[in-house]
N, C-alpha and C. Protein backbone atom coordinates (compact mmCIF):
# COMPACT_ATOMS: atom_id res chain seq x y z
N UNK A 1 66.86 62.72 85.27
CA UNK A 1 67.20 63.74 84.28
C UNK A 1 68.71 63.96 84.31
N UNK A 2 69.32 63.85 83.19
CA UNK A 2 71.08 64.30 83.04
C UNK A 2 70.88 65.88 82.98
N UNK A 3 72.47 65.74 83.87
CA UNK A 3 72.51 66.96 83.74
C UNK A 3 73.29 67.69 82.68
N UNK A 4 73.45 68.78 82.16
CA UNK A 4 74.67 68.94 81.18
C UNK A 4 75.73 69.11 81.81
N UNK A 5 76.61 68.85 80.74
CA UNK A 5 78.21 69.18 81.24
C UNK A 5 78.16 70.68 81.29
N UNK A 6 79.02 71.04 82.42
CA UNK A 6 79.98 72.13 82.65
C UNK A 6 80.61 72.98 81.45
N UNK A 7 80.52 73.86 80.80
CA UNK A 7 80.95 74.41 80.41
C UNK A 7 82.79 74.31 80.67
N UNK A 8 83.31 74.10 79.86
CA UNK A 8 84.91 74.78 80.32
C UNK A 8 85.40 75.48 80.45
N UNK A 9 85.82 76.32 81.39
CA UNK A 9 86.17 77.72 81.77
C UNK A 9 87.53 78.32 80.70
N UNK A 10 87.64 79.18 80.05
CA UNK A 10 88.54 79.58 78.79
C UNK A 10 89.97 79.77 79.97
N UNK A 11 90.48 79.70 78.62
CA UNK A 11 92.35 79.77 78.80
C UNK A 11 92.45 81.00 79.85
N UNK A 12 93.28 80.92 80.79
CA UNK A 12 93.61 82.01 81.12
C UNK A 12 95.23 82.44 80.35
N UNK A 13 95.73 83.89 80.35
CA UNK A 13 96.93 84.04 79.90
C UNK A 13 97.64 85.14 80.94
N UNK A 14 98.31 84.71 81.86
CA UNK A 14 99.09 85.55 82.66
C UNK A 14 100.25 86.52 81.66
N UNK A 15 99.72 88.24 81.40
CA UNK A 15 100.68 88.63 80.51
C UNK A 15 101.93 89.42 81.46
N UNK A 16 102.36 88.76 82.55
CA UNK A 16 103.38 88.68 83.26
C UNK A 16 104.64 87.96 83.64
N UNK A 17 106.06 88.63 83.66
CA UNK A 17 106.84 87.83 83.95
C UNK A 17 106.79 87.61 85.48
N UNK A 18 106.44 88.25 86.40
CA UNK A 18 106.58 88.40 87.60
C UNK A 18 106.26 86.66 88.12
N UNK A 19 106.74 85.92 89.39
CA UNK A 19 106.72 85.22 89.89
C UNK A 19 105.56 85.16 90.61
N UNK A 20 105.73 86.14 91.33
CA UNK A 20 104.98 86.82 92.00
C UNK A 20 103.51 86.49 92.46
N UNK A 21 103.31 86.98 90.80
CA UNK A 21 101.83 87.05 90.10
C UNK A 21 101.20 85.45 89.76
N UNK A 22 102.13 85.05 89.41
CA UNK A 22 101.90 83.87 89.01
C UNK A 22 101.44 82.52 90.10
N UNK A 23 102.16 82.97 91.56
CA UNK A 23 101.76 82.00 92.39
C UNK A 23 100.72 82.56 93.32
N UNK A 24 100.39 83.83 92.97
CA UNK A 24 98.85 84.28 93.61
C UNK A 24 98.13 83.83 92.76
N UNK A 25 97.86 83.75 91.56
CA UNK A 25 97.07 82.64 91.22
C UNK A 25 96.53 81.51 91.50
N UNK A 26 98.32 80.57 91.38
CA UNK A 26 98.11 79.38 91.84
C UNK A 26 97.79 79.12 93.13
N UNK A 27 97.73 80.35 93.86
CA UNK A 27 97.20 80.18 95.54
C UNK A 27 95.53 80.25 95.36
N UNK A 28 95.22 80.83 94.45
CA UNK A 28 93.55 81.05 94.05
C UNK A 28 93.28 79.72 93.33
N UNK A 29 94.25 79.08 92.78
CA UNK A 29 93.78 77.63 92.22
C UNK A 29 93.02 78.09 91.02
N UNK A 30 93.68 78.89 90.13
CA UNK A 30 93.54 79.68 88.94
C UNK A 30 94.69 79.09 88.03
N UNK A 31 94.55 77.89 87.03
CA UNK A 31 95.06 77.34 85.78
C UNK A 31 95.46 78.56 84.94
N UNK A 32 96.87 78.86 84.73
CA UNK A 32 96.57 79.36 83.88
C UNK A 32 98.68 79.25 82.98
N UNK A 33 98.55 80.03 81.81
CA UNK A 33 100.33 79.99 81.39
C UNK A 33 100.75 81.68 81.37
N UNK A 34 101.83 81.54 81.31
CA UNK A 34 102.66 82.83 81.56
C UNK A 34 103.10 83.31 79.73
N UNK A 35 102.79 84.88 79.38
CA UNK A 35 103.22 85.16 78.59
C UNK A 35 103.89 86.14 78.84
N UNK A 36 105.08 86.82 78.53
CA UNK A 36 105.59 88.18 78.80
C UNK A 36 105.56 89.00 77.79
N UNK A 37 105.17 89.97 78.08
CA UNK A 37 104.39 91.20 77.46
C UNK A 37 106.10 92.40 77.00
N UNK A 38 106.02 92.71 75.58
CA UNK A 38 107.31 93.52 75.80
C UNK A 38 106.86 95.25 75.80
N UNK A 39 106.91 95.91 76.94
CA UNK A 39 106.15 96.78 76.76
C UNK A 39 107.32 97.95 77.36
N UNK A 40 107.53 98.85 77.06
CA UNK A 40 108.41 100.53 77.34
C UNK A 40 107.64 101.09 78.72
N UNK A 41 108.36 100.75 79.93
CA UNK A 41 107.59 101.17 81.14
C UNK A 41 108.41 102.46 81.69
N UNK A 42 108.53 103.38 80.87
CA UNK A 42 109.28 104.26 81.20
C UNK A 42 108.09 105.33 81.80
N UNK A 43 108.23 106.53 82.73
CA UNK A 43 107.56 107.26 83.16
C UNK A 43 107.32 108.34 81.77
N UNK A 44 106.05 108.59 81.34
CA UNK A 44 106.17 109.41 80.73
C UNK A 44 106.07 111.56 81.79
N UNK A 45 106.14 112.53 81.15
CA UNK A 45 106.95 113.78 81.89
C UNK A 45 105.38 113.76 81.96
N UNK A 46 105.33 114.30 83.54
CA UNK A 46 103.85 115.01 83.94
C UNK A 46 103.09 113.88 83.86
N UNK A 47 103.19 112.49 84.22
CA UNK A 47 102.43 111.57 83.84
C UNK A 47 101.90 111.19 85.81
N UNK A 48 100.94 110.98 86.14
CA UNK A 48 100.52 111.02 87.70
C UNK A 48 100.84 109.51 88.06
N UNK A 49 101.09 108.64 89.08
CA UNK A 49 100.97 107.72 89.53
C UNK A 49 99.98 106.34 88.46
N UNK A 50 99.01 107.19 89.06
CA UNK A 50 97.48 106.18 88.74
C UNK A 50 97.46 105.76 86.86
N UNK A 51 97.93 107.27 86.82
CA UNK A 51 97.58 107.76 85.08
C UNK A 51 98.68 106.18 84.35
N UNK A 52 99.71 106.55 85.07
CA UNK A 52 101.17 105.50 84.88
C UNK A 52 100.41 103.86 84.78
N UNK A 53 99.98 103.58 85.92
CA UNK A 53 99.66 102.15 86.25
C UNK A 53 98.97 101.73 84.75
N UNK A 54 97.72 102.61 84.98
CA UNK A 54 96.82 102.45 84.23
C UNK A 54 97.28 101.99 82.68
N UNK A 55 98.34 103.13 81.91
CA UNK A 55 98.72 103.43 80.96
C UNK A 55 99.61 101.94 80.45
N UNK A 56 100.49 101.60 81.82
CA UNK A 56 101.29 100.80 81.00
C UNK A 56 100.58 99.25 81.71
N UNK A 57 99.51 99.03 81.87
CA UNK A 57 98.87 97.88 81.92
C UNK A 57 98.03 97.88 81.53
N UNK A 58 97.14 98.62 80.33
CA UNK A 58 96.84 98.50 79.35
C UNK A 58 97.52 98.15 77.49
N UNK A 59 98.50 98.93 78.11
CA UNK A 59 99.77 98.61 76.87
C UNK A 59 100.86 97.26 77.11
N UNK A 60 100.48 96.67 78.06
CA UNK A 60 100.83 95.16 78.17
C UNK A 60 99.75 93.98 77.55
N UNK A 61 98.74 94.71 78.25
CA UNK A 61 96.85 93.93 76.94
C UNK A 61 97.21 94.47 75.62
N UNK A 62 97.96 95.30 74.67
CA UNK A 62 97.67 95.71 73.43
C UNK A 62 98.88 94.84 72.86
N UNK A 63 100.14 94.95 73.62
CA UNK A 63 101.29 94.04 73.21
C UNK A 63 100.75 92.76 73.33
N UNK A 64 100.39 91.87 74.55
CA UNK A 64 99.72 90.85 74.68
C UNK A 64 99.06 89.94 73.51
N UNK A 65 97.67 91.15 73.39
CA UNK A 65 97.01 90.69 71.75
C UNK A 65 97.79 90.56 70.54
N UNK A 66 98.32 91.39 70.38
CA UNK A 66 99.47 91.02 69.00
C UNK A 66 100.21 89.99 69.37
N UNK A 67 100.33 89.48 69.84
CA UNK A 67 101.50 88.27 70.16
C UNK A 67 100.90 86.89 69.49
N UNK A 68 99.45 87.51 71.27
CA UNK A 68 98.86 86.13 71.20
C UNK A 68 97.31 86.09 70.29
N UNK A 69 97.14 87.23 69.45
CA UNK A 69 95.95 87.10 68.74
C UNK A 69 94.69 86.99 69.98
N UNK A 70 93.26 86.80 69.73
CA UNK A 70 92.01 87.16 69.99
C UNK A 70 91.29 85.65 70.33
N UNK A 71 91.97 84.94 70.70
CA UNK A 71 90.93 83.10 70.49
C UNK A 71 90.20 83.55 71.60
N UNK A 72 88.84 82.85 71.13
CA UNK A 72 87.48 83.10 71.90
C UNK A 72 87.16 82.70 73.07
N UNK A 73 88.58 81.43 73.41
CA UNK A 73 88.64 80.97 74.54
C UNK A 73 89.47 81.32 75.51
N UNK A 74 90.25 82.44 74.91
CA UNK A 74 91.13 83.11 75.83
C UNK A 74 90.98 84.12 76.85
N UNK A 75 91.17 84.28 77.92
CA UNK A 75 91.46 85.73 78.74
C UNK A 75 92.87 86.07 78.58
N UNK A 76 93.48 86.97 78.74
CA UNK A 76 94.40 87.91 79.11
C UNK A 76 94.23 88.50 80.30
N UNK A 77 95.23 88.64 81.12
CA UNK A 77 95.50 89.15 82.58
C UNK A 77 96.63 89.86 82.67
N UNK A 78 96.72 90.96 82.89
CA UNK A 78 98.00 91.80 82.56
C UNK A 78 97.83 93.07 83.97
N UNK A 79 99.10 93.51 84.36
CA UNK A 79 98.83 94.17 85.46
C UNK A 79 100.07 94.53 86.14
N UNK A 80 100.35 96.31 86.50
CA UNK A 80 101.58 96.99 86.76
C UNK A 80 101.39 97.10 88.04
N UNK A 81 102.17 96.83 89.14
CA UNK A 81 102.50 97.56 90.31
C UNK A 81 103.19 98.58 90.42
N UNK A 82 103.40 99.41 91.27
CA UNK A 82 104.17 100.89 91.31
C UNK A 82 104.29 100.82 93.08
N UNK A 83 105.30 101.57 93.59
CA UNK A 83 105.20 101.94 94.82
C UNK A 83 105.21 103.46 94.94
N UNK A 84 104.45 104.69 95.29
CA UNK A 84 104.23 105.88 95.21
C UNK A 84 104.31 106.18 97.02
N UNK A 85 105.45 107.69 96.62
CA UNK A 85 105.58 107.85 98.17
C UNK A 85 105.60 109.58 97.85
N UNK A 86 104.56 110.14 98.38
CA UNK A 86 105.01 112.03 98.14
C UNK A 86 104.21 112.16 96.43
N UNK A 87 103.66 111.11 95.96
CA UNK A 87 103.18 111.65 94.68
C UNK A 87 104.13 111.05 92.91
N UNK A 88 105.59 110.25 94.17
CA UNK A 88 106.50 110.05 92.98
C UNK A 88 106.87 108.84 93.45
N UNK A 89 106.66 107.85 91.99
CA UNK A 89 106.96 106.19 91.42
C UNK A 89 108.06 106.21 91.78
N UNK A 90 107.89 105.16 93.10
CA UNK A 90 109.43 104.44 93.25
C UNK A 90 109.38 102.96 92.50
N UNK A 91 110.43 103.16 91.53
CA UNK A 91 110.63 102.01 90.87
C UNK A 91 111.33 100.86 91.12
N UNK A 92 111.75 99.91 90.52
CA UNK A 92 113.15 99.41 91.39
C UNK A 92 114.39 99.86 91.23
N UNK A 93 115.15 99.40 91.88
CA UNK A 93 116.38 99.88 92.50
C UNK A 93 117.37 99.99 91.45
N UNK A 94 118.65 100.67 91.04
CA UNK A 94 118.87 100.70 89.73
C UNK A 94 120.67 100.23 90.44
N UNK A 95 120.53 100.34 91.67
CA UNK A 95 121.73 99.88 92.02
C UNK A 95 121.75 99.89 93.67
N UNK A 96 123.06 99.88 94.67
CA UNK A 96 122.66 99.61 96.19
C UNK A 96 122.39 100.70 96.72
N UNK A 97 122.75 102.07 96.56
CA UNK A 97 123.30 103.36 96.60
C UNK A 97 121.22 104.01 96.60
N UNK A 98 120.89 103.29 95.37
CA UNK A 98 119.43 103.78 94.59
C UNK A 98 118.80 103.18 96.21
N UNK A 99 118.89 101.88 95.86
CA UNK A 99 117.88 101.21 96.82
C UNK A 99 118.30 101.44 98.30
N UNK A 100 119.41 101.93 98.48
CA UNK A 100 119.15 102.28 99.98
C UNK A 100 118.60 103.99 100.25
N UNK A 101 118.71 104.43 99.33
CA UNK A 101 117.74 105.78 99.39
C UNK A 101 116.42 105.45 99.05
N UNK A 102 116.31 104.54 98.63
CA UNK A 102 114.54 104.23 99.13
C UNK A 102 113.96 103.72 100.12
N UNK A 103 114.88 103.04 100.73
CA UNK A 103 114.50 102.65 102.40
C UNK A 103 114.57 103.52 103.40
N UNK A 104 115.87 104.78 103.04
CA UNK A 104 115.70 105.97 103.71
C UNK A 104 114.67 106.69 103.52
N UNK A 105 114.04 106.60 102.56
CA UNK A 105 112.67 107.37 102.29
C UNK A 105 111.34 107.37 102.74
N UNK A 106 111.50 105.73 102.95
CA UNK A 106 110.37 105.02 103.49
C UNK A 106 110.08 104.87 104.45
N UNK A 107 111.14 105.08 105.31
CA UNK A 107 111.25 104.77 107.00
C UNK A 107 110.18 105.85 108.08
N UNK A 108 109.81 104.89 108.71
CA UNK A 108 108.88 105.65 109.19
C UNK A 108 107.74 106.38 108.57
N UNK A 109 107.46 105.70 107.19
CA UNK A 109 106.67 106.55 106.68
C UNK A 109 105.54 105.77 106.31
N UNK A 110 104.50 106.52 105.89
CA UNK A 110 103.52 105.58 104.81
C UNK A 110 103.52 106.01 103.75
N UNK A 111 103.35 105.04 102.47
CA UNK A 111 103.52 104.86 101.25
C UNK A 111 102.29 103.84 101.10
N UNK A 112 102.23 104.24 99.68
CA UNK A 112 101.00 103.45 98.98
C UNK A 112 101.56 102.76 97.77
N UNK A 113 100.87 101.85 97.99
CA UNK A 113 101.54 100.41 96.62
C UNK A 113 99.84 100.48 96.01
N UNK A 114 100.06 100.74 94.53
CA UNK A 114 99.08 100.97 93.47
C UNK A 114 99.00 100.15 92.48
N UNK A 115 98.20 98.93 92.27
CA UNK A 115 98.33 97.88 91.36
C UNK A 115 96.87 98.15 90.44
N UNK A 116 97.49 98.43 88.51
CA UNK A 116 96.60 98.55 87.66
C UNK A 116 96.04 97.31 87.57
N UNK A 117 95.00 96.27 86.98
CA UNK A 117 94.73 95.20 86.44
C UNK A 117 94.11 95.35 85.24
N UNK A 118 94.38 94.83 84.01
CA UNK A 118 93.52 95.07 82.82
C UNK A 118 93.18 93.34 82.46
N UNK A 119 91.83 93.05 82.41
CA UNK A 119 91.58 91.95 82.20
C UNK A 119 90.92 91.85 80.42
N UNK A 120 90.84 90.91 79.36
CA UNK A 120 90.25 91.33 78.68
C UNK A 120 89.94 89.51 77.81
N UNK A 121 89.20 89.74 77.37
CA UNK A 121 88.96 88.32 76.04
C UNK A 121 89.08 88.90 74.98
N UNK A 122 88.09 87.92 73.45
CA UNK A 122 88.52 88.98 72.34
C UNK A 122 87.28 89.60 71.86
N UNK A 123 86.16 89.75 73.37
CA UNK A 123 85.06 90.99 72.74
C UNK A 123 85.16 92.04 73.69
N UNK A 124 85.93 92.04 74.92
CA UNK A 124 86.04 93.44 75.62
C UNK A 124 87.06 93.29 76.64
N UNK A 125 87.47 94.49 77.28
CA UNK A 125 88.23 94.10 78.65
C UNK A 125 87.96 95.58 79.52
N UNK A 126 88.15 94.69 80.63
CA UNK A 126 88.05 95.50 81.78
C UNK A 126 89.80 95.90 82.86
N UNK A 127 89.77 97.25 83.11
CA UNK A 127 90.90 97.62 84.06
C UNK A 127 90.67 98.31 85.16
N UNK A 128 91.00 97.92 86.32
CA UNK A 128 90.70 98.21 87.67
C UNK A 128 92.06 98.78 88.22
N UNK A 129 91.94 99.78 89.08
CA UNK A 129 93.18 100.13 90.10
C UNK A 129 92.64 99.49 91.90
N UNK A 130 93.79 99.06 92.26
CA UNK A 130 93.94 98.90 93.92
C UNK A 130 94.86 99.77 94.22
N UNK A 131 94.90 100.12 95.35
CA UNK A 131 95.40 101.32 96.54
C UNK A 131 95.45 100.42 97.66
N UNK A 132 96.92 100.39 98.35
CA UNK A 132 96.95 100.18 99.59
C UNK A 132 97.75 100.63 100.53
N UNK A 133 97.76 101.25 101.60
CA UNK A 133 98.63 101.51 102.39
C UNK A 133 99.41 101.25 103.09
N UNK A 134 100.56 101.31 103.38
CA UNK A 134 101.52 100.73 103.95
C UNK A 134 102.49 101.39 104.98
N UNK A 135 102.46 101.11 106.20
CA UNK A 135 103.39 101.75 107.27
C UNK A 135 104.37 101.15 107.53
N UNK A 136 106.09 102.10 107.18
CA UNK A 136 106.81 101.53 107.67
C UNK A 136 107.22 101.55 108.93
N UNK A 137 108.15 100.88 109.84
CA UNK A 137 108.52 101.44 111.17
C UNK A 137 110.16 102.04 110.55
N UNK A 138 110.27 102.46 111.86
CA UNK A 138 111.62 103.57 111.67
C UNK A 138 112.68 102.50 111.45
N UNK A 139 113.69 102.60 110.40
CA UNK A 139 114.46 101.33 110.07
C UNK A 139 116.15 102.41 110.33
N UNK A 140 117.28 101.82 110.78
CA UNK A 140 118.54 102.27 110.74
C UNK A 140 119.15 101.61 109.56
N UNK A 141 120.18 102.33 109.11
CA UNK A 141 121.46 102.30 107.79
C UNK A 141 121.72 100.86 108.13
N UNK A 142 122.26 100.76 109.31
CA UNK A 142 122.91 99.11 108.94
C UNK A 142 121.82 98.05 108.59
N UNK A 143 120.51 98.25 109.45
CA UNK A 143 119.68 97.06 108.89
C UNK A 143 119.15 97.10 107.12
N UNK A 144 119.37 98.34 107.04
CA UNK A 144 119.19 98.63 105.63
C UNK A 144 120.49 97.77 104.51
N UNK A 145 121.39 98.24 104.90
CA UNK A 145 122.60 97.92 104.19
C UNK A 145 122.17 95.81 104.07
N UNK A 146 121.97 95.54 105.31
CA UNK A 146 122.19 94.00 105.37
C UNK A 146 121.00 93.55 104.63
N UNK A 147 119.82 94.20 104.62
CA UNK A 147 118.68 93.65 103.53
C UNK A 147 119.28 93.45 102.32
N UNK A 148 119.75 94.67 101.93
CA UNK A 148 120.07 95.02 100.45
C UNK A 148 121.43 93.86 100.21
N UNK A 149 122.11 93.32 100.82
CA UNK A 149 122.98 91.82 100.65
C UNK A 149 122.03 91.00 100.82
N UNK A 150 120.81 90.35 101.26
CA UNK A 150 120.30 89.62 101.35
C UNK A 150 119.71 89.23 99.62
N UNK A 151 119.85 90.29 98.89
CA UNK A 151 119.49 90.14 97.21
C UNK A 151 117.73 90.25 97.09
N UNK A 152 116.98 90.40 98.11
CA UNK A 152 115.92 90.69 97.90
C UNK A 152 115.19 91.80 97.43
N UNK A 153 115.59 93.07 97.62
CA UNK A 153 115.53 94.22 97.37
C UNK A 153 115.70 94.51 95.22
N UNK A 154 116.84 93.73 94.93
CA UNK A 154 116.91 94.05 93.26
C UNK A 154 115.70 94.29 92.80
N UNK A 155 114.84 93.65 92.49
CA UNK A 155 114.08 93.46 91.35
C UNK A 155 112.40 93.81 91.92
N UNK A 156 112.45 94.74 93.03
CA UNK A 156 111.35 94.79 93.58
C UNK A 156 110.82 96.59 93.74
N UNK A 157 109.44 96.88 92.92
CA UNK A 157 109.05 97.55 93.17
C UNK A 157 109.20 98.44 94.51
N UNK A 158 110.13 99.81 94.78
CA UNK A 158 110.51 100.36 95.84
C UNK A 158 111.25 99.96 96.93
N UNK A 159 112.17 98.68 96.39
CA UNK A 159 113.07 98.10 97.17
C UNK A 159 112.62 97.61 98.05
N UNK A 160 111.53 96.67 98.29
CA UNK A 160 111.62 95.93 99.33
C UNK A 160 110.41 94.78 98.63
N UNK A 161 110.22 93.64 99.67
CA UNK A 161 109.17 92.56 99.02
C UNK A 161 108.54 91.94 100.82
N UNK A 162 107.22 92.92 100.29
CA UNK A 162 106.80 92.23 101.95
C UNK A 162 106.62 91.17 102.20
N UNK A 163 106.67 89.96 100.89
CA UNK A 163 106.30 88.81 101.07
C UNK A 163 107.76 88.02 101.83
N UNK A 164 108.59 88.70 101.15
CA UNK A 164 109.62 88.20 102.11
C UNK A 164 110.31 88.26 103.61
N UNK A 165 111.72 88.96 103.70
CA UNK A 165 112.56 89.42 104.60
C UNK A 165 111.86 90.70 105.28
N UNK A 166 111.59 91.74 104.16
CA UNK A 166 110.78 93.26 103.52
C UNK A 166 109.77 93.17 104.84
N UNK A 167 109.55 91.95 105.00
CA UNK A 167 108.03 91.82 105.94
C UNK A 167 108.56 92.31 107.60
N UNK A 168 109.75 92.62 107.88
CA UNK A 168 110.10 92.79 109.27
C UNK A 168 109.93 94.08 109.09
N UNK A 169 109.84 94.82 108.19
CA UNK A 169 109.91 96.31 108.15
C UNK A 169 108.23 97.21 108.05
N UNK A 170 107.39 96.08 107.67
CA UNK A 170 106.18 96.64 107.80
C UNK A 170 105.25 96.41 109.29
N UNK A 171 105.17 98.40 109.11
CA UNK A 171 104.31 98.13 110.51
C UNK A 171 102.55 97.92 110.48
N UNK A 172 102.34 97.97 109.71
CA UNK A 172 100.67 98.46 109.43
C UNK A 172 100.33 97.93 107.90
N UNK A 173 99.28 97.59 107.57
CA UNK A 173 98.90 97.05 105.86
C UNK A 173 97.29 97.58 106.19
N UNK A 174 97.11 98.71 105.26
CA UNK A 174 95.45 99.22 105.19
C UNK A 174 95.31 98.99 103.87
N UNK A 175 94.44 97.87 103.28
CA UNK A 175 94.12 97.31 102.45
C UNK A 175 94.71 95.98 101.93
N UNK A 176 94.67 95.89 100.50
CA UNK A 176 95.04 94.09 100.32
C UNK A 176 96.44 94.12 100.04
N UNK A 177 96.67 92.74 101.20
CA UNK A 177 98.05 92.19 101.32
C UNK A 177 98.56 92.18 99.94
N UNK A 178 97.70 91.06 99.41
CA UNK A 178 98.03 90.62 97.90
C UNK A 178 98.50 91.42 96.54
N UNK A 179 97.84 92.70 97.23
CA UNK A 179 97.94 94.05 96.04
C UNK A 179 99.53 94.45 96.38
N UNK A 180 100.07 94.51 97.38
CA UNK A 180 101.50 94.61 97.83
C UNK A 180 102.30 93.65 97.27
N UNK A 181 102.07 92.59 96.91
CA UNK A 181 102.36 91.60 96.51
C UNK A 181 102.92 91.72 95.07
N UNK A 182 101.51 92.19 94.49
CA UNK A 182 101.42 92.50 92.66
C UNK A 182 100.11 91.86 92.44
N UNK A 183 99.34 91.47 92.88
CA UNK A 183 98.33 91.43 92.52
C UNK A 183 96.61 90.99 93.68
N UNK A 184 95.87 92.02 93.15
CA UNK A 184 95.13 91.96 94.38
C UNK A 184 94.13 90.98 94.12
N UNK A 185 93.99 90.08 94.97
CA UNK A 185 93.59 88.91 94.63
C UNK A 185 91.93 88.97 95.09
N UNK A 186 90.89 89.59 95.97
CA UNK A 186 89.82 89.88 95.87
C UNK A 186 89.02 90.09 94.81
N UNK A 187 89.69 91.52 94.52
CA UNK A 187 89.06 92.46 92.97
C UNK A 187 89.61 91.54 91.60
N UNK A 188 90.53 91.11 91.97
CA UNK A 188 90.55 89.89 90.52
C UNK A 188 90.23 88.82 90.27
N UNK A 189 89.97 88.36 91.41
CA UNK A 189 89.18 86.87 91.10
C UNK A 189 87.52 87.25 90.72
N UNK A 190 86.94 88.43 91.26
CA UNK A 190 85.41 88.78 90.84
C UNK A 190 85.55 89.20 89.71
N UNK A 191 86.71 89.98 88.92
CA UNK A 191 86.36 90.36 87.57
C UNK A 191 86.67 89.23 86.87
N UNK A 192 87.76 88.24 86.96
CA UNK A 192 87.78 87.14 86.29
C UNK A 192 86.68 86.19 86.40
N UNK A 193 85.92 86.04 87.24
CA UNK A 193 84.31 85.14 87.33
C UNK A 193 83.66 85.82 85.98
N UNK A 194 83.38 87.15 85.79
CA UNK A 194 82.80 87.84 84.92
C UNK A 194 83.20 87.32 83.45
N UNK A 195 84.30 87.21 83.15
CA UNK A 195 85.51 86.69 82.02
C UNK A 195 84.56 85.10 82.14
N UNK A 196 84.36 84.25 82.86
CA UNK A 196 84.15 82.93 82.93
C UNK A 196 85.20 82.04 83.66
N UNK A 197 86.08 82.15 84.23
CA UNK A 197 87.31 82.22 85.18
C UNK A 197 86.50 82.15 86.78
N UNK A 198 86.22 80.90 87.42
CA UNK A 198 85.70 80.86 88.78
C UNK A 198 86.48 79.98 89.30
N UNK A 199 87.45 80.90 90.52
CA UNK A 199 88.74 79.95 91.31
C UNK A 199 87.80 78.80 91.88
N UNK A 200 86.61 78.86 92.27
CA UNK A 200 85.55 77.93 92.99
C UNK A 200 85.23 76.42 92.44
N UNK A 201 85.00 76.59 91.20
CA UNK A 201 84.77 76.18 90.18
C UNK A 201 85.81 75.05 89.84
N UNK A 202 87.13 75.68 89.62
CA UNK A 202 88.26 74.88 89.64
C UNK A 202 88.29 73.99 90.78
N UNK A 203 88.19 75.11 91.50
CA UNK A 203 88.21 73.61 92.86
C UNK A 203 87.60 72.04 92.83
N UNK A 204 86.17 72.86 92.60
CA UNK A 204 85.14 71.72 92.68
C UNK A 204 84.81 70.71 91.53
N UNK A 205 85.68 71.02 90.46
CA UNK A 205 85.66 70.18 89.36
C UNK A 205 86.35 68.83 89.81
């Protein structure tokens, strides 16, 4: 008896510029292309953490669709990180002065890194939040100062990147690495199976 062919698993569409994001994928062995989403990530007044994530990674799926239209074979993958310390979005660094008052902030402390995910095709989508915790150890001005020349710190959610240098400064990780990262790679590979998206699958083809 033949068997049938495999279905082909639909397009994926990374609606991210982040690097980041893109090679946690390719670490999941998840095919997919990069679109960048033009979306106003400004804090809106009285707007909470979660409310934030949520808000503007859904409005990266609404920019997304207009771009790239609704094909039946498509997913969309779109998704905000934030770093929240005391209740208030540390963003990135807006200069050295910014970002070394966020390492002063952080020191010795715990902070939570909050990654929205909005997944969607063109008959529904789904958006999930991750929470993870993060302990720093007690860090001094000069080791601070010499990160922030190292150029790692620019472009990174609350001035630091644990995947990198950032990583000597963490003492503790309660929950997913990957969500620190920018994207939590557990909770998204099960909602993308749902989509038709199985990292497994890829493999074994």
């Amino acid at each position: 008896m033949s068997m049938s062919p495999r279905k082909a698993m639909p397009e994926l569409v990374l609606a991210s510029g982040s690097p980041r994001r893109s090679a946690l994928l390719a670490q999941i062995s998840v095919p997919h292309r990069v679109h960048v989403p033009d979306v106003d990530e400004s804090v809106l007044p009285g707007e909470s953490p979660e409310d934030y994530v949520t808000r503007v990674s859904g409005a990266k799926m609404v920019s997304s669709r207009a771009a790239l239209g609704n094909a039946a074979d498509m997913v969309i993958l779109c998704a905000d990180t934030i770093v929240e310390l005391d209740g208030e979005i540390l963003g990135k660094p807006v200069d050295e002065r910014h970002g070394l008052a966020m390492l002063d902030a952080l020191s010795g402390r715990v902070h939570r890194v909050m990654t929205a995910v909005t997944i969607g095709n063109a008959d529904r989508e789904e958006t999930f939040v991750v929470l993870t915790e993060v302990q720093f150890r007690t860090l001094d001005a000069d080791e601070c100062r010499r990160y922030w020349q190292t150029g790692e710190p620019v472009d990174k959610a609350g001035g630091y990147g644990a995947q990198g240098i950032g990583a000597i400064f963490v003492d503790r990780i309660v929950g997913s690495y990957s969500n620190v990262v920018g994207l939590p790679l557990t909770e998204t590979a099960l909602v993308l199976r749902r989509f038709g998206i199985d990292c497994l699958a890829a493999e074994t083809e």
